[in-house]
C-alpha atoms as a PDB file:
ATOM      1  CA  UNK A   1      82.104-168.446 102.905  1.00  0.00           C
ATOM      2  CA  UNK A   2      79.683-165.459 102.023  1.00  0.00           C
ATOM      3  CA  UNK A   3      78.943-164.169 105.172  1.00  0.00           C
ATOM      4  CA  UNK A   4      76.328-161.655 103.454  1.00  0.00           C
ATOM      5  CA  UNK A   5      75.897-160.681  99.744  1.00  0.00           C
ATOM      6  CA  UNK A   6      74.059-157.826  98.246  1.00  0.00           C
ATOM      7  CA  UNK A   7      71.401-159.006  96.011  1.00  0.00           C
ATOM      8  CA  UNK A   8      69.740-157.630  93.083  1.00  0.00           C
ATOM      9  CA  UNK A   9      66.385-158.130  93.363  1.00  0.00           C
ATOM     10  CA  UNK A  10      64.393-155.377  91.337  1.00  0.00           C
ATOM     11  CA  UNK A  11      61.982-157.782  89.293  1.00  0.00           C
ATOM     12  CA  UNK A  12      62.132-156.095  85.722  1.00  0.00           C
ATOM     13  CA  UNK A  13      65.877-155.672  86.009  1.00  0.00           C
ATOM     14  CA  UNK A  14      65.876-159.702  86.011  1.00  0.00           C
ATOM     15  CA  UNK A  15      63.472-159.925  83.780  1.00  0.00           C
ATOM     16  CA  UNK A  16      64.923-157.358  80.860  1.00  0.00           C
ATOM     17  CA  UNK A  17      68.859-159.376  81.353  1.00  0.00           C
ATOM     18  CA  UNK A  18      68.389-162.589  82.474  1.00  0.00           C
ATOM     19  CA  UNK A  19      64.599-163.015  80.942  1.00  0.00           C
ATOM     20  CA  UNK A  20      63.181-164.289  84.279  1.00  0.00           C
ATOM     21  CA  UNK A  21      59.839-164.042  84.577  1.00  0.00           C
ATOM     22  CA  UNK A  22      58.423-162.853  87.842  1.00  0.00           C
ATOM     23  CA  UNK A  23      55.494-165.136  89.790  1.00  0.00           C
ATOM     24  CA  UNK A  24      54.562-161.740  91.185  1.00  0.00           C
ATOM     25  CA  UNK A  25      51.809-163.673  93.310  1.00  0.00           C
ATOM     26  CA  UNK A  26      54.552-165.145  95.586  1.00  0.00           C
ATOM     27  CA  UNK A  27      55.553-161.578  96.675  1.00  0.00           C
ATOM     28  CA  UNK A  28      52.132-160.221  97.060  1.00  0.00           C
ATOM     29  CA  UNK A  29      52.339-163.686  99.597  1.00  0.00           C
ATOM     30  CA  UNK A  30      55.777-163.505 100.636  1.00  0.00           C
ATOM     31  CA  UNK A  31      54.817-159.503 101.716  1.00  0.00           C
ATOM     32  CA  UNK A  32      51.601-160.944 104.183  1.00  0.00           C
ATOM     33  CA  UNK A  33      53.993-163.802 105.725  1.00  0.00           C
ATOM     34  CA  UNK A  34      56.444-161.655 106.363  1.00  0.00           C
ATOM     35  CA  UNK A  35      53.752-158.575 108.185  1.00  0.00           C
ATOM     36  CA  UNK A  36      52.513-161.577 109.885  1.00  0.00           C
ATOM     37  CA  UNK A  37      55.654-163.431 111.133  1.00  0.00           C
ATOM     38  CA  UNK A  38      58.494-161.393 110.437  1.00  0.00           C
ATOM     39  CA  UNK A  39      61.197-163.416 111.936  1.00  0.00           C
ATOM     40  CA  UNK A  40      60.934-166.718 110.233  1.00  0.00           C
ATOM     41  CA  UNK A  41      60.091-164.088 107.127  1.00  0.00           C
ATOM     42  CA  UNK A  42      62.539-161.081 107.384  1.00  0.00           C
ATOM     43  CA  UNK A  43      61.630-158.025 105.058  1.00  0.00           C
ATOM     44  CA  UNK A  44      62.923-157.843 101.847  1.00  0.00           C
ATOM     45  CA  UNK A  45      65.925-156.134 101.646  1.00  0.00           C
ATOM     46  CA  UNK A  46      69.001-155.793  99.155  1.00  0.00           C
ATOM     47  CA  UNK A  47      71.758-156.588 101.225  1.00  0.00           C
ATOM     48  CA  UNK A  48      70.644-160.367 102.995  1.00  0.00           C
ATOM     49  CA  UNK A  49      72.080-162.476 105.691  1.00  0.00           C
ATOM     50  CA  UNK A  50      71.628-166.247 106.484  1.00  0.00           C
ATOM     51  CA  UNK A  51      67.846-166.846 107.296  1.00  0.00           C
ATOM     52  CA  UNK A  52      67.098-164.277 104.908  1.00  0.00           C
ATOM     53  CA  UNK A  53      64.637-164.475 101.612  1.00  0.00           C
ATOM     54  CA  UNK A  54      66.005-163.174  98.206  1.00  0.00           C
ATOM     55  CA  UNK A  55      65.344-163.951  94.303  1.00  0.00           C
ATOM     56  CA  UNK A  56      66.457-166.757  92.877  1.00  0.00           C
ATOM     57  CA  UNK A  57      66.463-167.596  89.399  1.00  0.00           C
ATOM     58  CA  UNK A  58      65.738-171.267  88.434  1.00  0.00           C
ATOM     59  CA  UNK A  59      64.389-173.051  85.329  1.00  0.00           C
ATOM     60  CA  UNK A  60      61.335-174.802  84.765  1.00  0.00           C
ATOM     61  CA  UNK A  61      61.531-176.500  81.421  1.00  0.00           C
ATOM     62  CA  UNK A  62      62.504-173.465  79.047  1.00  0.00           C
ATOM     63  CA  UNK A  63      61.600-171.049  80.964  1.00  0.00           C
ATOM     64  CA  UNK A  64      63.478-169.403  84.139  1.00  0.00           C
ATOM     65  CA  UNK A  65      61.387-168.306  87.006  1.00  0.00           C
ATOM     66  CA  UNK A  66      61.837-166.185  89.970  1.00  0.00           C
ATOM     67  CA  UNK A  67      62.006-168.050  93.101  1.00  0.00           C
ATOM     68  CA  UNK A  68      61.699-166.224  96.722  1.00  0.00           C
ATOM     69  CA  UNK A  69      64.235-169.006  98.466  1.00  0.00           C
ATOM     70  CA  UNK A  70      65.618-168.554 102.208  1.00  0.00           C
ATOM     71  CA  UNK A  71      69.598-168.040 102.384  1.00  0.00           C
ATOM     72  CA  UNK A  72      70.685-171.507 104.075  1.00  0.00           C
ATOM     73  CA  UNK A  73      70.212-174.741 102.254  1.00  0.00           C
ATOM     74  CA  UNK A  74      69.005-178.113 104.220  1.00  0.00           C
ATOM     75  CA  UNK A  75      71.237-180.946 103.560  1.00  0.00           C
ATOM     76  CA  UNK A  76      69.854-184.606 102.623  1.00  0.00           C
ATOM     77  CA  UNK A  77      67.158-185.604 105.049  1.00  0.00           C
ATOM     78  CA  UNK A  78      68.794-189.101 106.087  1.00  0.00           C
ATOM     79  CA  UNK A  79      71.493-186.733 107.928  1.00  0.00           C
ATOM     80  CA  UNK A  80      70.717-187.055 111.220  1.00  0.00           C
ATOM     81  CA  UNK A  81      69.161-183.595 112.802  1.00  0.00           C
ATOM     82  CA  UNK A  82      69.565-182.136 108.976  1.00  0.00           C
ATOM     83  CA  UNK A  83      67.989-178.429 110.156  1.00  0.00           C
ATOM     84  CA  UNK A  84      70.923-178.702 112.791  1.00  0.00           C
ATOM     85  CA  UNK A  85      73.378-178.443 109.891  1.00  0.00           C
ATOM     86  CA  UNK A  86      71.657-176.194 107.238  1.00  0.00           C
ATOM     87  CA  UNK A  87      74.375-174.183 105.577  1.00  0.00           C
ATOM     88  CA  UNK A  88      74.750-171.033 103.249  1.00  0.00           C
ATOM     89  CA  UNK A  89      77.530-171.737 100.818  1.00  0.00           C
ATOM     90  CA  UNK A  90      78.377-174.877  99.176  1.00  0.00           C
ATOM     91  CA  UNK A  91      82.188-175.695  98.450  1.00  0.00           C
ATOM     92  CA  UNK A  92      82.572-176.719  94.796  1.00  0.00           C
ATOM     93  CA  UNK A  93      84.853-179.644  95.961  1.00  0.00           C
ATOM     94  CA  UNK A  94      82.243-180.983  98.437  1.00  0.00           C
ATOM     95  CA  UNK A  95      79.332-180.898  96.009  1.00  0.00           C
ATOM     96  CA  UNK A  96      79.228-184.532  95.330  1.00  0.00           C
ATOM     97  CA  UNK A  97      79.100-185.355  98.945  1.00  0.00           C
ATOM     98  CA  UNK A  98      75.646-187.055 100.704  1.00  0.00           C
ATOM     99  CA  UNK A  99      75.205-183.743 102.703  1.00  0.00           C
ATOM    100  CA  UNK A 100      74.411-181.756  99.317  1.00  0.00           C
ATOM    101  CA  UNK A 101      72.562-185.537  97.567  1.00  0.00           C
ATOM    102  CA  UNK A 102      69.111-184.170  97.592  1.00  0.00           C
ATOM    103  CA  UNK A 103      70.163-180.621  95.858  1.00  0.00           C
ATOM    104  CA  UNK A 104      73.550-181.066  93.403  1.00  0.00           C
ATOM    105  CA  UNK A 105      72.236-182.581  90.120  1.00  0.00           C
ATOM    106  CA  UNK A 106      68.807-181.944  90.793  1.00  0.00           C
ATOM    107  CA  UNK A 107      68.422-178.311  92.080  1.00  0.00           C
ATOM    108  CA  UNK A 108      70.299-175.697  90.475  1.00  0.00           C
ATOM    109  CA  UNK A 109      69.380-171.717  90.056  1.00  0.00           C
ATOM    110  CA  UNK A 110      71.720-168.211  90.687  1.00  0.00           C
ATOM    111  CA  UNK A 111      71.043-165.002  92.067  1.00  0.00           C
ATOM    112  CA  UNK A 112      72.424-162.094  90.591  1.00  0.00           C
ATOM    113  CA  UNK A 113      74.917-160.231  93.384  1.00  0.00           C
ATOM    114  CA  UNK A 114      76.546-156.531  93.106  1.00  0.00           C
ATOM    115  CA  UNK A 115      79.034-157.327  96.217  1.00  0.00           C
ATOM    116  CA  UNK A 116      79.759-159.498  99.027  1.00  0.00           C
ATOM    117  CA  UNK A 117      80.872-158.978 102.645  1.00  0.00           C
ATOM    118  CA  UNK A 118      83.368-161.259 104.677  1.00  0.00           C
ATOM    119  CA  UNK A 119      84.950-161.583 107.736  1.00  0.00           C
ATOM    120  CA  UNK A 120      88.752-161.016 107.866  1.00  0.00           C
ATOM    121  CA  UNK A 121      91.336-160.308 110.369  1.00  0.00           C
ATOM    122  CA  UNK A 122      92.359-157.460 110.778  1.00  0.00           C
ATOM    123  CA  UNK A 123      95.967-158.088 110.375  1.00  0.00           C
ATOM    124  CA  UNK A 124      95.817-159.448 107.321  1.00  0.00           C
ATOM    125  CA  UNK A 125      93.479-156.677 106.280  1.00  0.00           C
ATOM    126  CA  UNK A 126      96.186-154.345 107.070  1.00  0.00           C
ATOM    127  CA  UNK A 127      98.910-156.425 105.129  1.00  0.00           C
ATOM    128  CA  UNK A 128      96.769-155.580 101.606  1.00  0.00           C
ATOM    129  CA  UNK A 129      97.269-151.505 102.207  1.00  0.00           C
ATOM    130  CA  UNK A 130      93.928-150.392 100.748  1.00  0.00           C
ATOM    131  CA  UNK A 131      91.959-149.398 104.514  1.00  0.00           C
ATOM    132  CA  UNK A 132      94.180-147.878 106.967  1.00  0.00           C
ATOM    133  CA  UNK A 133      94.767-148.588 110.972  1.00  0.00           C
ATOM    134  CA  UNK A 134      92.792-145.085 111.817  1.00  0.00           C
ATOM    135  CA  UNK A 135      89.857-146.188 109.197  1.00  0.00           C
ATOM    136  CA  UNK A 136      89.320-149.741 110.943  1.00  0.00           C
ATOM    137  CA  UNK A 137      89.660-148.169 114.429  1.00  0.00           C
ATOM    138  CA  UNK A 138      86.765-145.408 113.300  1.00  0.00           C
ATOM    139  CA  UNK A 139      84.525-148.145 112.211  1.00  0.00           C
ATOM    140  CA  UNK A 140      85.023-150.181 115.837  1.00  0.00           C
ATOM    141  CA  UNK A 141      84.375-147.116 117.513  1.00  0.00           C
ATOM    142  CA  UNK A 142      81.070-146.027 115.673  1.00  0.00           C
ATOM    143  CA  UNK A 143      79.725-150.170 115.715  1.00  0.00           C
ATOM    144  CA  UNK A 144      80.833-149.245 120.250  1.00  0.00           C
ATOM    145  CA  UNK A 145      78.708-146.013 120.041  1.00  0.00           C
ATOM    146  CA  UNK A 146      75.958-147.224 117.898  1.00  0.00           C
ATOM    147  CA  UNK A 147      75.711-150.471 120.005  1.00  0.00           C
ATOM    148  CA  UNK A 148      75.822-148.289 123.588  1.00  0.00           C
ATOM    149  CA  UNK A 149      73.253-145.939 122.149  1.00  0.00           C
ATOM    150  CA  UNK A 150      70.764-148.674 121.900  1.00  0.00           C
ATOM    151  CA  UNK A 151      71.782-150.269 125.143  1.00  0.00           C
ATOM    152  CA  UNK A 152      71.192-146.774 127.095  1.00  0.00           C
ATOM    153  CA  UNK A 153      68.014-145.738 124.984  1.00  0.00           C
ATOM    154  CA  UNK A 154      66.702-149.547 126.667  1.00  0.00           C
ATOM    155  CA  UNK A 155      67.443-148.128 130.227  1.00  0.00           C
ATOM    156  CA  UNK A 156      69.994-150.877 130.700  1.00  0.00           C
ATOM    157  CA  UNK A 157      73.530-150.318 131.800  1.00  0.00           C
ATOM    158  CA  UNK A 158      76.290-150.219 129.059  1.00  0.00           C
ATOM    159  CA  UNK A 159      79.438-152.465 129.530  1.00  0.00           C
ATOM    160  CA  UNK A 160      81.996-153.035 126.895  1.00  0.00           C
ATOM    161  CA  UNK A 161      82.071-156.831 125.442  1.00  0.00           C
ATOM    162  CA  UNK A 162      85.131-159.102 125.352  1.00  0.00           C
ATOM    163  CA  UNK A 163      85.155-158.094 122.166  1.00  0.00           C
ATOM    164  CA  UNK A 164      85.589-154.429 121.694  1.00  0.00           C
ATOM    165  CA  UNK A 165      88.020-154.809 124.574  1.00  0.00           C
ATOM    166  CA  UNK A 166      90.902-156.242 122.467  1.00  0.00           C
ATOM    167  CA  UNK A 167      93.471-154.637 120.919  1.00  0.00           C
ATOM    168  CA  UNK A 168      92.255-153.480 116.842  1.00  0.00           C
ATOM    169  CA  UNK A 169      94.482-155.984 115.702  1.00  0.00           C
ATOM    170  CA  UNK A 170      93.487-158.964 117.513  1.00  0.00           C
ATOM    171  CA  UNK A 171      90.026-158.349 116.222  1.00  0.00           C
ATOM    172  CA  UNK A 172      88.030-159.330 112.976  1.00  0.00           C
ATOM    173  CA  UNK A 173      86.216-156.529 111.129  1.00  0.00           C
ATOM    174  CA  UNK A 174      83.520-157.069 108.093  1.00  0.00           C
ATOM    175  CA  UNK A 175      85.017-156.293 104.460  1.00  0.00           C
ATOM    176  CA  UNK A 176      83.037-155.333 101.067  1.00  0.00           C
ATOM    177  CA  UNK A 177      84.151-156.540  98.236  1.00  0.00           C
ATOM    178  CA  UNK A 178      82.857-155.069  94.332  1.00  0.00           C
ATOM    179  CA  UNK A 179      83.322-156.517  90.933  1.00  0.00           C
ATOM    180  CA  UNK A 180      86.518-153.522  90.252  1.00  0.00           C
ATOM    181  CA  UNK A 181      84.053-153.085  87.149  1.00  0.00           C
ATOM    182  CA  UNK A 182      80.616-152.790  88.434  1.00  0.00           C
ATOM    183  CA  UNK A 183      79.793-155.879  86.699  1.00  0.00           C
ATOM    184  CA  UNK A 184      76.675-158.076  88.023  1.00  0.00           C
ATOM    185  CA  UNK A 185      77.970-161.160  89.843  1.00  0.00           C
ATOM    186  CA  UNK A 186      75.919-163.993  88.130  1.00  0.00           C
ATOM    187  CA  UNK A 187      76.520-166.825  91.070  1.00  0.00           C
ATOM    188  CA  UNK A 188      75.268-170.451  90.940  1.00  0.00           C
ATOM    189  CA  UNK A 189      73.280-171.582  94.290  1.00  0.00           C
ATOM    190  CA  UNK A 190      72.129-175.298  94.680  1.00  0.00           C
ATOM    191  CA  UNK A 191      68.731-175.963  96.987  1.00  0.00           C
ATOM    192  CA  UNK A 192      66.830-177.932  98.790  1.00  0.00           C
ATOM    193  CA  UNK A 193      63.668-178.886 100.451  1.00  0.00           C
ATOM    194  CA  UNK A 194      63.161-178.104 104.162  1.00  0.00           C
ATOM    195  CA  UNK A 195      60.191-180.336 104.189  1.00  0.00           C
ATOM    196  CA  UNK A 196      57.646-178.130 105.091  1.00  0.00           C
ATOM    197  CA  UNK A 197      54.884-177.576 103.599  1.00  0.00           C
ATOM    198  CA  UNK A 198      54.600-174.361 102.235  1.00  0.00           C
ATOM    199  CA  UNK A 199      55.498-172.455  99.148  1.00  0.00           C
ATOM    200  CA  UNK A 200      58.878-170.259 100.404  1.00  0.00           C
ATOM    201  CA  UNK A 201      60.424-173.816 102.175  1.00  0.00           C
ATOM    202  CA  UNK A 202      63.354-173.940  99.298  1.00  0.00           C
ATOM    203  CA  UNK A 203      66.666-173.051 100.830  1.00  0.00           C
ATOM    204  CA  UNK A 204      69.556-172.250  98.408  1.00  0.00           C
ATOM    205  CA  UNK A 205      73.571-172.006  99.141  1.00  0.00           C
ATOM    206  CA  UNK A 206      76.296-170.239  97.373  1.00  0.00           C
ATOM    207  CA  UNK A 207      78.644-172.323  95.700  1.00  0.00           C
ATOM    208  CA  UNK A 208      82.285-171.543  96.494  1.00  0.00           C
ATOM    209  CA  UNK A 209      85.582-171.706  95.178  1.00  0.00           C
ATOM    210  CA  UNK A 210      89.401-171.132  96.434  1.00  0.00           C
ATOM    211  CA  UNK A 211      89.433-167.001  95.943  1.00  0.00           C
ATOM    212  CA  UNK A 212      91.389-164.515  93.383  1.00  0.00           C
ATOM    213  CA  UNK A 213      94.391-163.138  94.601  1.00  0.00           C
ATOM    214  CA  UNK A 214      92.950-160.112  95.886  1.00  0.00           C
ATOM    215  CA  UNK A 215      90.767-161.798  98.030  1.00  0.00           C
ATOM    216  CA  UNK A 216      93.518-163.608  99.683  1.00  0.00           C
ATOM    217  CA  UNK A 217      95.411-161.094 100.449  1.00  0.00           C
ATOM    218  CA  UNK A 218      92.446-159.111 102.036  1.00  0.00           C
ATOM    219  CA  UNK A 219      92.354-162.060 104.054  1.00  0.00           C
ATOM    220  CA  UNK A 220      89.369-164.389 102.528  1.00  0.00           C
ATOM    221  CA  UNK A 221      90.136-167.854 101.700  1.00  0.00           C
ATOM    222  CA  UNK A 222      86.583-168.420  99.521  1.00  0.00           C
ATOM    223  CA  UNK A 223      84.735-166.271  96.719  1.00  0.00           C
ATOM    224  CA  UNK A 224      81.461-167.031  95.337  1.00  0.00           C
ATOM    225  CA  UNK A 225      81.818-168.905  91.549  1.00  0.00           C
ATOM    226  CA  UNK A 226      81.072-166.381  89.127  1.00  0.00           C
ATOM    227  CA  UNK A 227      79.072-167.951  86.527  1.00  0.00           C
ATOM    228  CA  UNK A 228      79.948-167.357  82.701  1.00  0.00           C
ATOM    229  CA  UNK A 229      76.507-166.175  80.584  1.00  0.00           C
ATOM    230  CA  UNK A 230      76.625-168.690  78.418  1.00  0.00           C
ATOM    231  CA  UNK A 231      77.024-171.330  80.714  1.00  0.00           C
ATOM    232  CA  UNK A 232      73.484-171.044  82.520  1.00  0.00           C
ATOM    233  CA  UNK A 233      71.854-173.170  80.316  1.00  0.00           C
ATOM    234  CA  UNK A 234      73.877-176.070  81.054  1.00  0.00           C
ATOM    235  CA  UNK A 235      74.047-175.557  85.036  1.00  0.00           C
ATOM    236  CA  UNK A 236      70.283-174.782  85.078  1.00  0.00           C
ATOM    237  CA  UNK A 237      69.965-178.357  83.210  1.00  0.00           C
ATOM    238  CA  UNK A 238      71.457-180.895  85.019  1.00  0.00           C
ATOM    239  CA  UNK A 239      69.389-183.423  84.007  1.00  0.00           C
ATOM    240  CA  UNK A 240      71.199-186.028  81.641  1.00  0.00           C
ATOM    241  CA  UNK A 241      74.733-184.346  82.099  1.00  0.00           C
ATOM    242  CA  UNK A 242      77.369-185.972  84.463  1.00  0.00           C
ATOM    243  CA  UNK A 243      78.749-184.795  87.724  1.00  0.00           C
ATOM    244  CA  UNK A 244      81.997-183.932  85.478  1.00  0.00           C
ATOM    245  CA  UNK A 245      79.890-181.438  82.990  1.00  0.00           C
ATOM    246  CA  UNK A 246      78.813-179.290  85.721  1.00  0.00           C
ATOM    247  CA  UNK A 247      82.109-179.368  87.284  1.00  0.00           C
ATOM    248  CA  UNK A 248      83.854-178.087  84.006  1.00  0.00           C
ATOM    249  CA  UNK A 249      81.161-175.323  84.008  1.00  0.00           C
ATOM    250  CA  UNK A 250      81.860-174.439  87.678  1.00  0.00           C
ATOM    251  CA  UNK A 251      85.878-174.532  86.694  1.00  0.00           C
ATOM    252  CA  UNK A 252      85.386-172.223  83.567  1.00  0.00           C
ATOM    253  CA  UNK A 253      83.973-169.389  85.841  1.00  0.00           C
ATOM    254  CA  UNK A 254      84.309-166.010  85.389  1.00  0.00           C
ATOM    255  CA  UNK A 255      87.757-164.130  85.939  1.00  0.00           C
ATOM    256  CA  UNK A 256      87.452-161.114  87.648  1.00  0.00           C
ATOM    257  CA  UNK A 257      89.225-158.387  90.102  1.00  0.00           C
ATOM    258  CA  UNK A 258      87.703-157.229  92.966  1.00  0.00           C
ATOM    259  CA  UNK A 259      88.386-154.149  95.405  1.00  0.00           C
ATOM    260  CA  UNK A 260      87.523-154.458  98.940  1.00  0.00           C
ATOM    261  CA  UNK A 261      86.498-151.523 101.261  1.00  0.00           C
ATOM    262  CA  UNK A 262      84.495-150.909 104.594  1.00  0.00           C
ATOM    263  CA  UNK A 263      80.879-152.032 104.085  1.00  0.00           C
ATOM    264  CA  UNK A 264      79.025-149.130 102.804  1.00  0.00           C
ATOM    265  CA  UNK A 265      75.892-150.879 103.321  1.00  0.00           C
ATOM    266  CA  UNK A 266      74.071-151.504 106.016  1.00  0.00           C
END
């Protein structure tokens, strides 16, 4: 899973390392859909959630475009109720299934991360030693406060949820995790078609692999594939290459160690 990613999306930063060019029409566009009907177009923002709108880079013939695509890919139309079961990451070993028929093989891009944010337990957040008891019982306590404080400011009465009634380590708590290097996270996404007509209806997913070590032990079972640079061309192409090509540039990925913190974004 990526539960919510922080993007890079400043458009001559993609264009000056990744030569993307920028269709800077489509955000002049994506700016007025977004005043005008901000919840099925959110504000651009760095760190997105599902539903969300961020840059994706994808290639048309030799060049590589900037795409505004919607976190949460639609899987293949003769699904029954597809928009029931549209998804945000894509596991590398379920890539050749029906669900993903109308976008592995045929629509490929990545977007170009700084960090990532999971859900964990808590106890097996605990079990890694980098964030303490006391730090994980701050954080509940300011998400209780900021969440009564909105409540009260509403005029309704505060009561505490289900939730923030358990004990901390019964609970699940959001986690951060950074590249230990800084390095930009160049991940693959596949899309698809929602099948409405209009020019921001792509939908991408994250493809996912089993985790590094670190990321187990923080609690995570799935990372987001960390593309090599010189492997874009080839998963940007997948036009006359097998199912097996792409899967040898997926398994060739990036090695990398990442630390994992308290979100430091909101």
């Amino acid at each position: 899973m990526c539960y919510s990613a922080l993007v890079k999306r400043d458009l001559d930063y993609l264009h000056k390392n990744f030569g993307a060019i920028v269709i800077r029409h489509d955000m002049d566009d994506y700016g007025s859909a977004s005043m005008s009907d901000p919840k099925h177009f959110p504000p651009l923002h760095s760190r997105i959630y599902p539903g969300h709108y961020a840059p994706v880079i994808i290639a048309e013939k030799d060049q590589k475009l900037v795409q505004l695509q919607r976190y949460g890919a639609y899987p293949h139309p003769n699904i029954t109720n597809p928009e029931r079961y549209t998804t945000y990451n894509a596991r590398r070993d379920n890539l050749t299934s029906r669900f993903w028929s109308n976008a592995f093989m045929q629509h490929h891009g990545f977007i170009v991360l700084s960090g990532f944010f999971e859900w964990v337990e808590v106890r097996d957040l605990l079990k890694a030693g980098v964030v303490t008891l006391e730090q994980i019982q701050a954080e509940f306590t300011r998400q209780t406060e900021e969440r009564k404080a909105k409540i009260l400011l509403a005029g309704k009465p505060y009561k505490p949820t289900a939730t923030e009634l358990k004990p901390t380590h019964l609970r699940k708590i959001i986690i951060q995790f950074n590249p230990d290097d800084g390095s930009d996270l160049i991940v693959p996404v596949i899309f698809s078609p929602s099948g409405q007509q209009n020019k921001f209806a792509n939908g991408f997913a994250i493809v996912t692999d089993d985790p590094p070590s670190e990321i187990r032990a923080a609690g995570h079972d799935r990372c987001p594939i960390i593309l090599q640079p010189d492997a874009l061309s080839v998963w940007l192409h997948p036009e006359h290459r097998t199912t097996k090509d792409l899967d040898a540039v997926l398994a060739q990925r990036q090695r990398m160690t990442f630390k994992h913190q308290l979100p430091t974004a909101a």
